[in-house]
PDB file of N, CA and C in Angstrom:
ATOM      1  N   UNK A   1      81.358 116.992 104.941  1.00  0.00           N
ATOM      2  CA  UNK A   1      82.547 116.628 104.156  1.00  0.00           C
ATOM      3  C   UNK A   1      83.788 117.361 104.652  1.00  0.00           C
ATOM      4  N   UNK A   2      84.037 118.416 105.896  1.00  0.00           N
ATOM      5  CA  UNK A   2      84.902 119.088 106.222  1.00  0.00           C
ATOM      6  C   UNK A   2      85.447 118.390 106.900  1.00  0.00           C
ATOM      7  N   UNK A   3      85.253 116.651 107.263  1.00  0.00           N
ATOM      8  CA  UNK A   3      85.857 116.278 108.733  1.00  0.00           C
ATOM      9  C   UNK A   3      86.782 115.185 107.912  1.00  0.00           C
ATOM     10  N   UNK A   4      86.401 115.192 106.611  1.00  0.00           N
ATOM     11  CA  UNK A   4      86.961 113.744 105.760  1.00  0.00           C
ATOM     12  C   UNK A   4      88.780 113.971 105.346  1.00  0.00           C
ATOM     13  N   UNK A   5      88.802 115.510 105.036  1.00  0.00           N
ATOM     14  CA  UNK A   5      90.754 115.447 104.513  1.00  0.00           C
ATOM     15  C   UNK A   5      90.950 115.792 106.135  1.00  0.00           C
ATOM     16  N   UNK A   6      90.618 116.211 107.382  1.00  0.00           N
ATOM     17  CA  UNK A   6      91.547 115.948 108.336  1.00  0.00           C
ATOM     18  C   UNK A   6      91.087 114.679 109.103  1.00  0.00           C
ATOM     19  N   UNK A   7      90.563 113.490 108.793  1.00  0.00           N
ATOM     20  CA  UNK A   7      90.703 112.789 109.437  1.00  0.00           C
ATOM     21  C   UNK A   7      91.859 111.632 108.249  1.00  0.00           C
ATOM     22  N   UNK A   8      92.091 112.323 107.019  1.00  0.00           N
ATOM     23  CA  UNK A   8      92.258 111.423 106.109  1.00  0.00           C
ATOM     24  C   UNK A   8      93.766 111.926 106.742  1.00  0.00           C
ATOM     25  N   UNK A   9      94.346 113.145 106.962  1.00  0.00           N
ATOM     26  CA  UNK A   9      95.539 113.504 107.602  1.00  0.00           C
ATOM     27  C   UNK A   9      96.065 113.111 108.471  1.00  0.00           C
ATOM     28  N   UNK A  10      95.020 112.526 109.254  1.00  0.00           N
ATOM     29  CA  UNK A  10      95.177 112.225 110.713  1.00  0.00           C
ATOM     30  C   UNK A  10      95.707 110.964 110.691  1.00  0.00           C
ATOM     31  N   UNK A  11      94.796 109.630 109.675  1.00  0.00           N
ATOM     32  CA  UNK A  11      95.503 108.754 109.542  1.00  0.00           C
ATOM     33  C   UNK A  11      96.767 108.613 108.495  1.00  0.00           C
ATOM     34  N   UNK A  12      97.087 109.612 107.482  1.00  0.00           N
ATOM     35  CA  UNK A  12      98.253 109.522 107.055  1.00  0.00           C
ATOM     36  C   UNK A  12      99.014 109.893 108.302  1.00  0.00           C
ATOM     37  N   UNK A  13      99.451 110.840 109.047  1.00  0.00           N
ATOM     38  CA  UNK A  13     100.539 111.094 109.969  1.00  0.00           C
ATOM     39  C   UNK A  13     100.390 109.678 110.782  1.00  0.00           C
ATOM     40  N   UNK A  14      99.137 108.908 111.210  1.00  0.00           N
ATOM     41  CA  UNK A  14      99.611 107.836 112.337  1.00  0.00           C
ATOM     42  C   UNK A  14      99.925 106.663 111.411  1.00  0.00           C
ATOM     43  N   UNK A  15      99.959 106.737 110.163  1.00  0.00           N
ATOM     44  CA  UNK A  15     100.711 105.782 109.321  1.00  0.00           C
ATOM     45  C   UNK A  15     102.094 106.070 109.129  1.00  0.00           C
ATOM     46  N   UNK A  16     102.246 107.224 109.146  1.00  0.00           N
ATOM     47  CA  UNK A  16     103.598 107.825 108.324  1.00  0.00           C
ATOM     48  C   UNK A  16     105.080 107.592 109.593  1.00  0.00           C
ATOM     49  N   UNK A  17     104.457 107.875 110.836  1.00  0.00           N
ATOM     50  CA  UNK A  17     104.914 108.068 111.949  1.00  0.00           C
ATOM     51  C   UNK A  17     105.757 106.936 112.081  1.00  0.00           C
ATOM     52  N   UNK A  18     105.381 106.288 112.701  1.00  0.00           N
ATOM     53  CA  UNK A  18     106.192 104.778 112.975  1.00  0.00           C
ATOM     54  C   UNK A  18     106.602 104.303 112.132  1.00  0.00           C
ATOM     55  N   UNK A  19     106.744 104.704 110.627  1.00  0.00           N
ATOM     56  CA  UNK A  19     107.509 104.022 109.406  1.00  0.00           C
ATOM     57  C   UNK A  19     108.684 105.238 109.566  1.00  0.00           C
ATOM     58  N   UNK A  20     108.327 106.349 109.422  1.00  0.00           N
ATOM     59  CA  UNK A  20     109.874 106.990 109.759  1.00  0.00           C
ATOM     60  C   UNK A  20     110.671 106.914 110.629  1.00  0.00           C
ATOM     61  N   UNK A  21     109.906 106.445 112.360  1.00  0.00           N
ATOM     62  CA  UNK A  21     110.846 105.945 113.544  1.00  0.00           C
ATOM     63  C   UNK A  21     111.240 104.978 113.183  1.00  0.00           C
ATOM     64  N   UNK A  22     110.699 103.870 112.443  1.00  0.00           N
ATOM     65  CA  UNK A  22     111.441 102.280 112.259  1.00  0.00           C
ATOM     66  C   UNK A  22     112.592 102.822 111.192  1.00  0.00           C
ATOM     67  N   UNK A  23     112.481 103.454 110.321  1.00  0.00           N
ATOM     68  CA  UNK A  23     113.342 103.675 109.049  1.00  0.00           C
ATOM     69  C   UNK A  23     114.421 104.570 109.913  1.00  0.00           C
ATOM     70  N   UNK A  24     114.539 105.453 111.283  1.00  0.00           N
ATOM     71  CA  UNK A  24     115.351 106.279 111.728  1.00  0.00           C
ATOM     72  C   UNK A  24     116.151 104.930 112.453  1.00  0.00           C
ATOM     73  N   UNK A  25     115.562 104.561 113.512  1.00  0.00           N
ATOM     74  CA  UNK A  25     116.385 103.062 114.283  1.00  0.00           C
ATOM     75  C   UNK A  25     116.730 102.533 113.401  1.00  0.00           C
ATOM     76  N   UNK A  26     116.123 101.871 111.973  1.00  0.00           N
ATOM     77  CA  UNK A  26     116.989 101.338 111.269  1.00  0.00           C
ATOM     78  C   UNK A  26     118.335 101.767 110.874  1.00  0.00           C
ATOM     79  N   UNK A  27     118.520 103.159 110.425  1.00  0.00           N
ATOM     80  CA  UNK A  27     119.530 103.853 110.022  1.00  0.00           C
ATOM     81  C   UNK A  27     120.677 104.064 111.127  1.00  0.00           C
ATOM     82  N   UNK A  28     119.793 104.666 112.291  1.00  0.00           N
ATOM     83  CA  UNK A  28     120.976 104.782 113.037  1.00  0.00           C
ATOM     84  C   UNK A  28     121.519 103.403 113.761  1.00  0.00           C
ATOM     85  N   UNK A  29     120.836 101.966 113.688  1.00  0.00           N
ATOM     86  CA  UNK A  29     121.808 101.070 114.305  1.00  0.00           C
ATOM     87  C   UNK A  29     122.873 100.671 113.055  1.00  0.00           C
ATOM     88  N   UNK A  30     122.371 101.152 111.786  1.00  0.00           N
ATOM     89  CA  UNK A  30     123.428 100.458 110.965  1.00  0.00           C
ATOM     90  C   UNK A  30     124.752 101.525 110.952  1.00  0.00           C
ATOM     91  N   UNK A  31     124.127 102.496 111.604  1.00  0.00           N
ATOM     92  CA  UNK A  31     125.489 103.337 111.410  1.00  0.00           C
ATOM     93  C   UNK A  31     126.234 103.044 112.186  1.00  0.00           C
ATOM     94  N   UNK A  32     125.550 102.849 114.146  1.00  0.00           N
ATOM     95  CA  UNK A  32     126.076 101.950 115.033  1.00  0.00           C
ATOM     96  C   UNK A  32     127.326 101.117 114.130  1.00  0.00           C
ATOM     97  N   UNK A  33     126.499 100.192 113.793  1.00  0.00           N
ATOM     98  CA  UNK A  33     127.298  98.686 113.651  1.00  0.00           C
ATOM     99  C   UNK A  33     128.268  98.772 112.738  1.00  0.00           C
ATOM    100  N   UNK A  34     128.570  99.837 111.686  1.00  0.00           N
ATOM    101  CA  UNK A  34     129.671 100.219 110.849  1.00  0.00           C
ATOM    102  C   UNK A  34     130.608 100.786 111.663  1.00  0.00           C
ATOM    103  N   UNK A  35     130.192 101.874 112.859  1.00  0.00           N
ATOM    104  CA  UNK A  35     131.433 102.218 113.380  1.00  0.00           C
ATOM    105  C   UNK A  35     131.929 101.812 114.175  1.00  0.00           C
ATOM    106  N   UNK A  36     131.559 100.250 114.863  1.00  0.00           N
ATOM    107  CA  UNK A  36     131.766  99.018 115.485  1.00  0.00           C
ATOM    108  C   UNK A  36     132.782  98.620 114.848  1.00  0.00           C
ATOM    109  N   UNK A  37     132.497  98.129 113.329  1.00  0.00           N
ATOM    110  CA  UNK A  37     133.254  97.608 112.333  1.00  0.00           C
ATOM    111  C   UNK A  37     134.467  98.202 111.784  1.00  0.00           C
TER     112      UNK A  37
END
């Protein structure tokens, strides 16, 4: 049972990961495109 909360970690961080890079590109092109605007 010692391998179950770090593998349960393991897949929270490779879930967590690419939702905060998409949510960072999201943010920073809209900031882009405001100071376009």
């Amino acid at each position: 049972m010692s391998g179950a909360p770090e593998a349960i970690m393991k897949k929270f961080i490779y879930l967590s990961v690419p939702s905060f890079v998409t949510v960072y590109m999201i943010t920073s092109n809209y900031e882009h495109s405001m100071n376009i605007l």
